[in-house]
PDB file of N, CA and C in Angstrom:
ATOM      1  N   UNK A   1    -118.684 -17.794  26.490  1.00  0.00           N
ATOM      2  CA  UNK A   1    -120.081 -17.502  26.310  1.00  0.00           C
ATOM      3  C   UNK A   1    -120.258 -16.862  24.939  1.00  0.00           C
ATOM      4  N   UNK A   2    -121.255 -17.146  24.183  1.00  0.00           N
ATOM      5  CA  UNK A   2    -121.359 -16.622  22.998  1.00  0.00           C
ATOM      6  C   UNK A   2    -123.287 -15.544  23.120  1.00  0.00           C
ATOM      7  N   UNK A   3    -123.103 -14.800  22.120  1.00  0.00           N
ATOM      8  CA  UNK A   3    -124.554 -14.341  22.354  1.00  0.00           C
ATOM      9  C   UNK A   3    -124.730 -13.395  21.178  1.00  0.00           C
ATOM     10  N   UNK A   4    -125.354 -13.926  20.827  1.00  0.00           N
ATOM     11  CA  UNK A   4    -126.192 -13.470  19.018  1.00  0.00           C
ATOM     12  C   UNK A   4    -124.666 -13.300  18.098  1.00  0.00           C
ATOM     13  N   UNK A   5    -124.087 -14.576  18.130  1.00  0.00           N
ATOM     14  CA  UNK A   5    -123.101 -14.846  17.087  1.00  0.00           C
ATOM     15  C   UNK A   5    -121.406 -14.066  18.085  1.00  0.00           C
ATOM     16  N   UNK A   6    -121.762 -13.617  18.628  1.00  0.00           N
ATOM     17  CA  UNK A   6    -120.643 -12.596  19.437  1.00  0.00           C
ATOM     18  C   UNK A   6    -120.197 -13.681  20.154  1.00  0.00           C
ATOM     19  N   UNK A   7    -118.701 -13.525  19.856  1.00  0.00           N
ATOM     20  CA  UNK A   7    -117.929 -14.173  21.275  1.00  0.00           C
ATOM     21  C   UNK A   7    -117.569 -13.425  22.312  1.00  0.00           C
ATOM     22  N   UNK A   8    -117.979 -13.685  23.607  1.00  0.00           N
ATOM     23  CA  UNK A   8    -117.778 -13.001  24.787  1.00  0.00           C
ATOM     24  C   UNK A   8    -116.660 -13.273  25.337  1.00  0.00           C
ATOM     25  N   UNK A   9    -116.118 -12.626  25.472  1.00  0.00           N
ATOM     26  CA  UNK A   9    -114.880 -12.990  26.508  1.00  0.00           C
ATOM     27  C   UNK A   9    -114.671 -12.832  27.474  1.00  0.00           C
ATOM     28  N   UNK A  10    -115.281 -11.824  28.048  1.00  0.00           N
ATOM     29  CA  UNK A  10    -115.865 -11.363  29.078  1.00  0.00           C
ATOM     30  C   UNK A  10    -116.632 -10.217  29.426  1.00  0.00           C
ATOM     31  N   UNK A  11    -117.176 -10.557  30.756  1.00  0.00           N
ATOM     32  CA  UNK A  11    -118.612  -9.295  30.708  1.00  0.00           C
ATOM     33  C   UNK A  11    -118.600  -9.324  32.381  1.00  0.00           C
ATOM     34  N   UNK A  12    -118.928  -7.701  32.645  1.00  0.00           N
ATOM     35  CA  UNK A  12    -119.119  -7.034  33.581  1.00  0.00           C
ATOM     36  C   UNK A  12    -119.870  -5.819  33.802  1.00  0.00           C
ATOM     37  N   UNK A  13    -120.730  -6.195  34.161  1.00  0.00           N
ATOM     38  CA  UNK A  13    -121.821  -4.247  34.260  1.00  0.00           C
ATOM     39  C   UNK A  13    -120.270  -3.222  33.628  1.00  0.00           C
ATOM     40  N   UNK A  14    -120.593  -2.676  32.697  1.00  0.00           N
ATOM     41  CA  UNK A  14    -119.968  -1.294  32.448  1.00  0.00           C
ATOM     42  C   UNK A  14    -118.782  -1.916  31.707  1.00  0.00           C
ATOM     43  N   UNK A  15    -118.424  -3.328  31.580  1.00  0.00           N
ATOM     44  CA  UNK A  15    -117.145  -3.508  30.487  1.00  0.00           C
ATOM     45  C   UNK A  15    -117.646  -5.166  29.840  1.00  0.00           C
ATOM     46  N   UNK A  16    -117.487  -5.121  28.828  1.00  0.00           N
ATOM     47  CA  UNK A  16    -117.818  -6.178  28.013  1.00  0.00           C
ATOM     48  C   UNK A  16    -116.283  -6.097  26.969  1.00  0.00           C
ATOM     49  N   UNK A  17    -115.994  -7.327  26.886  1.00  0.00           N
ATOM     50  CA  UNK A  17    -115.283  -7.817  25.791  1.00  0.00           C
ATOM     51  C   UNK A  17    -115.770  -8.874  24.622  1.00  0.00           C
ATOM     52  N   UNK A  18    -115.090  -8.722  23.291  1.00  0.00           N
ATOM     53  CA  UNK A  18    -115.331  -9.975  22.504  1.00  0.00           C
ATOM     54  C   UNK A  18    -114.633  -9.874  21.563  1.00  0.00           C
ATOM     55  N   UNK A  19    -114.220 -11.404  21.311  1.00  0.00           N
ATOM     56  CA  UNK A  19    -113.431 -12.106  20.399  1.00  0.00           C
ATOM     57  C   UNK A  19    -113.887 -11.422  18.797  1.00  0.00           C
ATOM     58  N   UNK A  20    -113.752 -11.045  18.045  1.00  0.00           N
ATOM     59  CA  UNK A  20    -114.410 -11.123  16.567  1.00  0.00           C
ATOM     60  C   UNK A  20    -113.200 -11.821  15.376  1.00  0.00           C
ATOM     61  N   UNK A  21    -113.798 -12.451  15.174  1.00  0.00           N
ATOM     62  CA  UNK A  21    -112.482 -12.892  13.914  1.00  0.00           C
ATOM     63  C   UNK A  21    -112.165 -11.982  12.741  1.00  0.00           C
ATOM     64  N   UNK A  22    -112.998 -11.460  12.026  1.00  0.00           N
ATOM     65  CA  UNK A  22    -113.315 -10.316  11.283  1.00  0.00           C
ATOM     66  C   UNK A  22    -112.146  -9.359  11.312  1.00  0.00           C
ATOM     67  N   UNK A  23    -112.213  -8.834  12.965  1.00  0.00           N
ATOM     68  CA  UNK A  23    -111.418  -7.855  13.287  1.00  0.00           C
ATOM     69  C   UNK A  23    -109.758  -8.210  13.416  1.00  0.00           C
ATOM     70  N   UNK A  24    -109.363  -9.428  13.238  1.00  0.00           N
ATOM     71  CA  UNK A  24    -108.065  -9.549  13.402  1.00  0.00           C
ATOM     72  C   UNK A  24    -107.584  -9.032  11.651  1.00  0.00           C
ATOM     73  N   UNK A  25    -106.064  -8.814  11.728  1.00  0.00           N
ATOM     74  CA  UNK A  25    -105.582  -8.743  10.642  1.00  0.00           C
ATOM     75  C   UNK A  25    -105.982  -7.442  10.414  1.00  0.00           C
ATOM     76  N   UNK A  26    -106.904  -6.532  10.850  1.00  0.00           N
ATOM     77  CA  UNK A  26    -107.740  -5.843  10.120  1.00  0.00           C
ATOM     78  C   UNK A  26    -108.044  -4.236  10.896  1.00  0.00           C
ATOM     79  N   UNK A  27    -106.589  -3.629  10.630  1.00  0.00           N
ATOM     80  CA  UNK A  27    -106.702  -2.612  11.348  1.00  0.00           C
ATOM     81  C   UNK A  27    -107.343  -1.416  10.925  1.00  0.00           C
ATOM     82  N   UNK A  28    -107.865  -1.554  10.155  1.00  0.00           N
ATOM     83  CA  UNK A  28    -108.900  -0.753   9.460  1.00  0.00           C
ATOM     84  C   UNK A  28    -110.248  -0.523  10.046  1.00  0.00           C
ATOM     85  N   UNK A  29    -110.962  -2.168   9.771  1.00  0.00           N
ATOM     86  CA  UNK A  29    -112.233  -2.164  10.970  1.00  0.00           C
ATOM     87  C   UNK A  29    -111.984  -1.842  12.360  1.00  0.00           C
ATOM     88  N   UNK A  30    -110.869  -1.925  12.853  1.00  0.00           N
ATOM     89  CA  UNK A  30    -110.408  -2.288  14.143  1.00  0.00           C
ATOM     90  C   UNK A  30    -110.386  -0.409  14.452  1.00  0.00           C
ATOM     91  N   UNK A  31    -109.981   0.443  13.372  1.00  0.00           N
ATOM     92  CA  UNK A  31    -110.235   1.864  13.681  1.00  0.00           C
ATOM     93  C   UNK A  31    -111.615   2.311  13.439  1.00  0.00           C
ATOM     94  N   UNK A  32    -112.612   1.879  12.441  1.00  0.00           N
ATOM     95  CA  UNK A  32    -113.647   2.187  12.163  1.00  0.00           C
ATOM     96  C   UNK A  32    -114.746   1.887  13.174  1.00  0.00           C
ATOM     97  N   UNK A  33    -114.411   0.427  14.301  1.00  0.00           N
ATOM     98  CA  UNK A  33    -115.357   0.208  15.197  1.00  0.00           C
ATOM     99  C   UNK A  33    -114.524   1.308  16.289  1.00  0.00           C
ATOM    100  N   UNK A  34    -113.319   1.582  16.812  1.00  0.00           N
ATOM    101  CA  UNK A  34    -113.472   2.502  17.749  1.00  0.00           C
ATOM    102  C   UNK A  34    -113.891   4.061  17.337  1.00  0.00           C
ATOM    103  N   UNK A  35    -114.083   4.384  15.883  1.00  0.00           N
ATOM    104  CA  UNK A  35    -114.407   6.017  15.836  1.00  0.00           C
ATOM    105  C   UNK A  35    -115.847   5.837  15.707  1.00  0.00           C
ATOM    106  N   UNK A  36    -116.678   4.959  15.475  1.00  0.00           N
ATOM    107  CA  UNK A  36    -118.173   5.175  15.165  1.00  0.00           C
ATOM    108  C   UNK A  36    -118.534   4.571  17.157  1.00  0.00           C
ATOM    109  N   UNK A  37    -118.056   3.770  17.839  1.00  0.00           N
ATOM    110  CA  UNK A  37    -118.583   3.398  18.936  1.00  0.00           C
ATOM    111  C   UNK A  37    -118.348   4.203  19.665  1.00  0.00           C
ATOM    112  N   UNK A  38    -117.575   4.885  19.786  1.00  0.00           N
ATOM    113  CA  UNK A  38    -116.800   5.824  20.957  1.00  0.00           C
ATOM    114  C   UNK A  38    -117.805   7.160  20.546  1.00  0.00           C
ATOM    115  N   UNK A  39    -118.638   7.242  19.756  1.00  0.00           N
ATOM    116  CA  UNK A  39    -119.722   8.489  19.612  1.00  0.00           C
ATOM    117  C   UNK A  39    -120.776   7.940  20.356  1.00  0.00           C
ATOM    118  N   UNK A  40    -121.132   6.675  20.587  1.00  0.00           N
ATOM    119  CA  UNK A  40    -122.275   6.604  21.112  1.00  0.00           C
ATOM    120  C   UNK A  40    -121.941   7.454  22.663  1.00  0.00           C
ATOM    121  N   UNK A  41    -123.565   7.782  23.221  1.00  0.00           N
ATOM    122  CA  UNK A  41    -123.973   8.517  24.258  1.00  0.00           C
ATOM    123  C   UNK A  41    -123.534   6.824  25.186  1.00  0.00           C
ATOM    124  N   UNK A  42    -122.238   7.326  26.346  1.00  0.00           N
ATOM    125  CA  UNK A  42    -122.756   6.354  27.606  1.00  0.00           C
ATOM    126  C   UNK A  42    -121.287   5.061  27.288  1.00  0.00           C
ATOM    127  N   UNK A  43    -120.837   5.264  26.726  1.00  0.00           N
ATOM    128  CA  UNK A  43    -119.605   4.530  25.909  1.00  0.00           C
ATOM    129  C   UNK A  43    -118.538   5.278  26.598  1.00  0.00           C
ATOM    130  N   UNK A  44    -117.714   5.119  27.586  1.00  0.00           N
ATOM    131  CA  UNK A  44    -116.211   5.762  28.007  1.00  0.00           C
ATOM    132  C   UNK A  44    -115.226   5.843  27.285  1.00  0.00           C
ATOM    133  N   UNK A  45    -114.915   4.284  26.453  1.00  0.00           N
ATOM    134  CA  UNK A  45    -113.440   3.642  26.009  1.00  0.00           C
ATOM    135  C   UNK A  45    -114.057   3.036  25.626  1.00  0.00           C
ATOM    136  N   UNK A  46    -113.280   2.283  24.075  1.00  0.00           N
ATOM    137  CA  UNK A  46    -112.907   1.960  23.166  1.00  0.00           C
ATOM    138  C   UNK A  46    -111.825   1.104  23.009  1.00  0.00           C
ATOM    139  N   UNK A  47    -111.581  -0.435  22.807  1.00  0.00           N
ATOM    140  CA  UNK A  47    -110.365  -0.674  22.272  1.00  0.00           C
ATOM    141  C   UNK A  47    -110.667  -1.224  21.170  1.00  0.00           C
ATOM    142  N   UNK A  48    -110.138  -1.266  20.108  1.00  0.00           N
ATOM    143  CA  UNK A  48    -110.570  -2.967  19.154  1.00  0.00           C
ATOM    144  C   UNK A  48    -108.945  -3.039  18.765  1.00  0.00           C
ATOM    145  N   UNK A  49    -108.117  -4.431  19.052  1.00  0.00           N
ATOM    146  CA  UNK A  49    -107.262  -4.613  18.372  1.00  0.00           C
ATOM    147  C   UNK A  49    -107.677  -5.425  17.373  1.00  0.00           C
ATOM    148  N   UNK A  50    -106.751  -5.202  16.640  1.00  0.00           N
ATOM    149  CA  UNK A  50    -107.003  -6.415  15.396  1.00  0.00           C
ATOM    150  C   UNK A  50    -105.391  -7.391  15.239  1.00  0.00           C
ATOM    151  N   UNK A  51    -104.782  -7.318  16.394  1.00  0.00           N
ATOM    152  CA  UNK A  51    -103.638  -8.046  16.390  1.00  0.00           C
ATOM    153  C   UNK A  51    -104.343  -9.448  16.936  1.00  0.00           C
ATOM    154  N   UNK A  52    -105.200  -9.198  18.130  1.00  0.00           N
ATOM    155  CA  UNK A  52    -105.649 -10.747  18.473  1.00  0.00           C
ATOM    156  C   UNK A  52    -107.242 -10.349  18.500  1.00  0.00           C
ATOM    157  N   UNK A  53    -107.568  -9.662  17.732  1.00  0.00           N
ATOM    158  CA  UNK A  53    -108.916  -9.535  16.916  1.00  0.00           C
ATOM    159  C   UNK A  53    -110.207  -9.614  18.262  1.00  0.00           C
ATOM    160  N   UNK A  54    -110.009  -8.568  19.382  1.00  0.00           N
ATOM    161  CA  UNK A  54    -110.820  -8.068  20.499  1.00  0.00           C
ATOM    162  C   UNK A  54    -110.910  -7.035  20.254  1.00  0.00           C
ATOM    163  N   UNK A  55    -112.243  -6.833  20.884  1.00  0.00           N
ATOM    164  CA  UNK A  55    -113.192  -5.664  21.122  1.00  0.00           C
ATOM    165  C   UNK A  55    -113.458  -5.395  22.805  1.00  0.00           C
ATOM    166  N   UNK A  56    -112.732  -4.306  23.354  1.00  0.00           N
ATOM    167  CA  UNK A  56    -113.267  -3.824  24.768  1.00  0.00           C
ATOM    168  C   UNK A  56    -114.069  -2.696  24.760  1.00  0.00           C
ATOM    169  N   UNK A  57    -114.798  -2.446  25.658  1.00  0.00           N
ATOM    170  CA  UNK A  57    -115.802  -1.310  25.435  1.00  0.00           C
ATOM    171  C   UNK A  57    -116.028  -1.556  27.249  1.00  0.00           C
ATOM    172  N   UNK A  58    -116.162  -0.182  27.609  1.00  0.00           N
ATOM    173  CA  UNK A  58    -116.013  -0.107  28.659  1.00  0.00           C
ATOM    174  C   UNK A  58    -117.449   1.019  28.696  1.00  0.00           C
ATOM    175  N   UNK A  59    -118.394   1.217  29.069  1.00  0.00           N
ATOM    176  CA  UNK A  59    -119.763   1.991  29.282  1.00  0.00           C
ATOM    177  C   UNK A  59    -120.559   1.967  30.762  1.00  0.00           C
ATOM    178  N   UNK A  60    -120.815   3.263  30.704  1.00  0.00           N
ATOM    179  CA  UNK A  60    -122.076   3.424  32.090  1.00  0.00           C
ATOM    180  C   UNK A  60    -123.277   2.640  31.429  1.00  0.00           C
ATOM    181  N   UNK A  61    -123.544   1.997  32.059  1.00  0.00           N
ATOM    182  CA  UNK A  61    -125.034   1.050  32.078  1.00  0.00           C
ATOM    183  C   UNK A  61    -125.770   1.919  32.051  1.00  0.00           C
ATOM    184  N   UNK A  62    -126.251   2.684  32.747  1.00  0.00           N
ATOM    185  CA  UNK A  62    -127.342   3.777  33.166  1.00  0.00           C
ATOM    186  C   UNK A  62    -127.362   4.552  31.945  1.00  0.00           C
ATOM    187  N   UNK A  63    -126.028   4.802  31.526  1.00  0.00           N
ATOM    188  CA  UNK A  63    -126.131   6.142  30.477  1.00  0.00           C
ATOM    189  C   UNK A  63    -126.656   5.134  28.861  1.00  0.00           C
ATOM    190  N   UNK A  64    -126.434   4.159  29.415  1.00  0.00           N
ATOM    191  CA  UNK A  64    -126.222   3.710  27.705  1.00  0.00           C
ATOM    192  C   UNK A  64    -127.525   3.455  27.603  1.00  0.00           C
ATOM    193  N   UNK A  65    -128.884   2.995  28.522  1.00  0.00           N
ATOM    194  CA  UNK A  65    -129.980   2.843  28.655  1.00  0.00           C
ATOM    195  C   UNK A  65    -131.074   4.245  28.250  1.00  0.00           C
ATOM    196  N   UNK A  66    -130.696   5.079  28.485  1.00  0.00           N
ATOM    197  CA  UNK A  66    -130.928   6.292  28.452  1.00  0.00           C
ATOM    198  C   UNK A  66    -130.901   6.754  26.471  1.00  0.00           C
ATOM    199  N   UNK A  67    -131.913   7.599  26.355  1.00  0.00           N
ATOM    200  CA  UNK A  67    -131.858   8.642  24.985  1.00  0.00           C
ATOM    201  C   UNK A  67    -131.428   7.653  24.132  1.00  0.00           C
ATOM    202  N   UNK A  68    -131.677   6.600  23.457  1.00  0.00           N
ATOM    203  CA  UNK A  68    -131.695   6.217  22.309  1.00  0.00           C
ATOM    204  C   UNK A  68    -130.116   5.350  22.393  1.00  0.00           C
ATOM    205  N   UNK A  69    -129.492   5.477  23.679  1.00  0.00           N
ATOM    206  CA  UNK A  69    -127.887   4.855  22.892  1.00  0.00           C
ATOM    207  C   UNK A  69    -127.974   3.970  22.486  1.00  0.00           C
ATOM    208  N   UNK A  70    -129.075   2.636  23.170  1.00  0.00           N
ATOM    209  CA  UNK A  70    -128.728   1.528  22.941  1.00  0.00           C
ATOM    210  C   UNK A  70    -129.150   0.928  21.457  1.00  0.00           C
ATOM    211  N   UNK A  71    -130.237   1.484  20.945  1.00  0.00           N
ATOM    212  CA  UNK A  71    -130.840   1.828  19.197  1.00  0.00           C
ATOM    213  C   UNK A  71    -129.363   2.060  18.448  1.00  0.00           C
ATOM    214  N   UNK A  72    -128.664   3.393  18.909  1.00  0.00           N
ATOM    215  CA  UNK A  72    -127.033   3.635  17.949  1.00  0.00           C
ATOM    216  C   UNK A  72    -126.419   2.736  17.550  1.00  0.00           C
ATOM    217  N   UNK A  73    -125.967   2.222  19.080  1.00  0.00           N
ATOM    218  CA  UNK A  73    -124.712   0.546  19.314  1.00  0.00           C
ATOM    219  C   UNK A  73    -125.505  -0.121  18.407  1.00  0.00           C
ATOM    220  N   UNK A  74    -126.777  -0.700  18.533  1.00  0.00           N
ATOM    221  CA  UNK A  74    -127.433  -1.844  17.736  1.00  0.00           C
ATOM    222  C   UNK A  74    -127.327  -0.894  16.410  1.00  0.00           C
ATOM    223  N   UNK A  75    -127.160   0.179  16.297  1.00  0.00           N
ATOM    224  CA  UNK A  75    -127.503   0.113  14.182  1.00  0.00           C
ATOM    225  C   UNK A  75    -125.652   0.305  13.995  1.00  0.00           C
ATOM    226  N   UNK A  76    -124.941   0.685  15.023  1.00  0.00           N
ATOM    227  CA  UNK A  76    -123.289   0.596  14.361  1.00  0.00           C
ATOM    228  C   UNK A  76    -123.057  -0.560  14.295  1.00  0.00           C
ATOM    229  N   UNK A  77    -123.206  -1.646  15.390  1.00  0.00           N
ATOM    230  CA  UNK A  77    -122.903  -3.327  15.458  1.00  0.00           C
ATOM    231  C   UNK A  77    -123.466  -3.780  13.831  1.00  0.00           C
ATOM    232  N   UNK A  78    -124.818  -3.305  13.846  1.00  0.00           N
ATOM    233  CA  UNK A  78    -125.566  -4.156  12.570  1.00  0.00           C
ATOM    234  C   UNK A  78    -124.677  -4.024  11.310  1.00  0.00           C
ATOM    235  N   UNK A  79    -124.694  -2.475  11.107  1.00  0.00           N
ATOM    236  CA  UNK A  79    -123.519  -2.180   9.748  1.00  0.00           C
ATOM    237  C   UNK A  79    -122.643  -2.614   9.553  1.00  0.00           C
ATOM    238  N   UNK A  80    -122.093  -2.921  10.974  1.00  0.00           N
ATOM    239  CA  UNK A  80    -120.473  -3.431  10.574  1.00  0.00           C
ATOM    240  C   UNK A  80    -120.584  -5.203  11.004  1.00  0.00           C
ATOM    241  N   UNK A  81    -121.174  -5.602  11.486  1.00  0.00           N
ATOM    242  CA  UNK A  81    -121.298  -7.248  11.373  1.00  0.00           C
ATOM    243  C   UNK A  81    -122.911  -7.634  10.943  1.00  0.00           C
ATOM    244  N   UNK A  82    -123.306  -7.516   9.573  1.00  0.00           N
ATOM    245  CA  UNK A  82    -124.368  -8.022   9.691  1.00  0.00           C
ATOM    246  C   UNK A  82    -125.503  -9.247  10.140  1.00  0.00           C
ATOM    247  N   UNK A  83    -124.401 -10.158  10.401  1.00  0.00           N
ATOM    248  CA  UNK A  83    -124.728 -11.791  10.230  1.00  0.00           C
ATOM    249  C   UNK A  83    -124.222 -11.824  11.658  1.00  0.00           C
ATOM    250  N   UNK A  84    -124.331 -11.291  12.464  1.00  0.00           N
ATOM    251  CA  UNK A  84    -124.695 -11.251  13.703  1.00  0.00           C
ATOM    252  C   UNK A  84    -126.102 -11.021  13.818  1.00  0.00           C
ATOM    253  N   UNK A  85    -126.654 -11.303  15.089  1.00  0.00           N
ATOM    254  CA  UNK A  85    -127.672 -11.137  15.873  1.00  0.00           C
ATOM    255  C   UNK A  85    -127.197  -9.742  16.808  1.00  0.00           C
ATOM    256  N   UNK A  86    -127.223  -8.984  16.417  1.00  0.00           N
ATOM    257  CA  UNK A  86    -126.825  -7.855  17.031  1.00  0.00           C
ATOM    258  C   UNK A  86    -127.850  -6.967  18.334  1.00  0.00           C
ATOM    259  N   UNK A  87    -129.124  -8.024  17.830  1.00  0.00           N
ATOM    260  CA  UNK A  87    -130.810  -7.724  18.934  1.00  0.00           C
ATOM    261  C   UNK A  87    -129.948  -8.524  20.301  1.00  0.00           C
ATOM    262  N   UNK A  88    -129.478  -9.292  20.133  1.00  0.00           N
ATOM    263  CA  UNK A  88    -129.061 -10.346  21.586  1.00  0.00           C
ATOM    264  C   UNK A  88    -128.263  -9.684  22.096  1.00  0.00           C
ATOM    265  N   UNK A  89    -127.204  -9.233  21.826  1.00  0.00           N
ATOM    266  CA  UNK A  89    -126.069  -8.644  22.390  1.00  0.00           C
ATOM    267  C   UNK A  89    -126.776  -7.028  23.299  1.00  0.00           C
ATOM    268  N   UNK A  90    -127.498  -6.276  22.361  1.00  0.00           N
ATOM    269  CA  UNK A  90    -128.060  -5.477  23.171  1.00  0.00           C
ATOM    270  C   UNK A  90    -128.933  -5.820  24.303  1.00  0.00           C
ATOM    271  N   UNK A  91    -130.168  -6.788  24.034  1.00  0.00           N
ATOM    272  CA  UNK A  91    -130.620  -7.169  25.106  1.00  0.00           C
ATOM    273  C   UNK A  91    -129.808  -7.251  26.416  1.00  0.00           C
ATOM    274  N   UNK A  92    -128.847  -8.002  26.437  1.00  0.00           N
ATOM    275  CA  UNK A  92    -128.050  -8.206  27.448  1.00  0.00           C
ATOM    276  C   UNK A  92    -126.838  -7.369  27.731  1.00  0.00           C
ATOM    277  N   UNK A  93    -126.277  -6.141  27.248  1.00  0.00           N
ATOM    278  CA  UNK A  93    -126.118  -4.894  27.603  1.00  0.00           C
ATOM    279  C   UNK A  93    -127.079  -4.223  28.433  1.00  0.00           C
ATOM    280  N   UNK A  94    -128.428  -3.850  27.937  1.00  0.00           N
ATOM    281  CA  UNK A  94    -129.278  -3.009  28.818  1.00  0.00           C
ATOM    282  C   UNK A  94    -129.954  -3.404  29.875  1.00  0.00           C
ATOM    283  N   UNK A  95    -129.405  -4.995  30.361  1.00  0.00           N
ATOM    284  CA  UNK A  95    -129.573  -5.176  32.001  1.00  0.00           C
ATOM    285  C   UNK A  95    -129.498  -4.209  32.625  1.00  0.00           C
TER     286      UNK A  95
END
């Protein structure tokens, strides 16, 4: 499943995964998306490898809906992948 440029790999109320190509090779981004995501309000865990270039994120639904988190995720996603659709991916988080 893909959704606003994001490859999904999989998705479950409270854990979402995705493919990024970006992030392989690239253990740099791969630390920079877990220290800026893991601040958002409602976010548990954090993985990003950049060995096979995934992103896990594991979050309370409820919490992440709540006080602005889901505005954060959408302006950290935007910064760091611009040429994503980063509006889609939230939409379908805040089910």
């Amino acid at each position: 499943m893909e959704i606003g440029g994001f490859k999904v790999a999989s998705f479950f109320p409270g854990r979402v995964k995705l493919k990024l190509p970006e992030l392989q090779d690239s253990p740099d981004l791969a630390a920079r998306l877990e220290g800026r995501l893991i601040t958002v309000p409602g976010i548990r865990d954090v993985e990003a490898r950049a060995v096979s270039g995934s992103l896990l994120v594991r979050y309370d639904a409820r919490r992440l809906k709540e006080s602005g988190s889901l505005d954060t995720l959408q302006h950290v996603l935007a910064e760091l992948f611009p040429q994503r659709d980063v509006a889609a991916l939230r939409r379908r988080l805040g089910r």
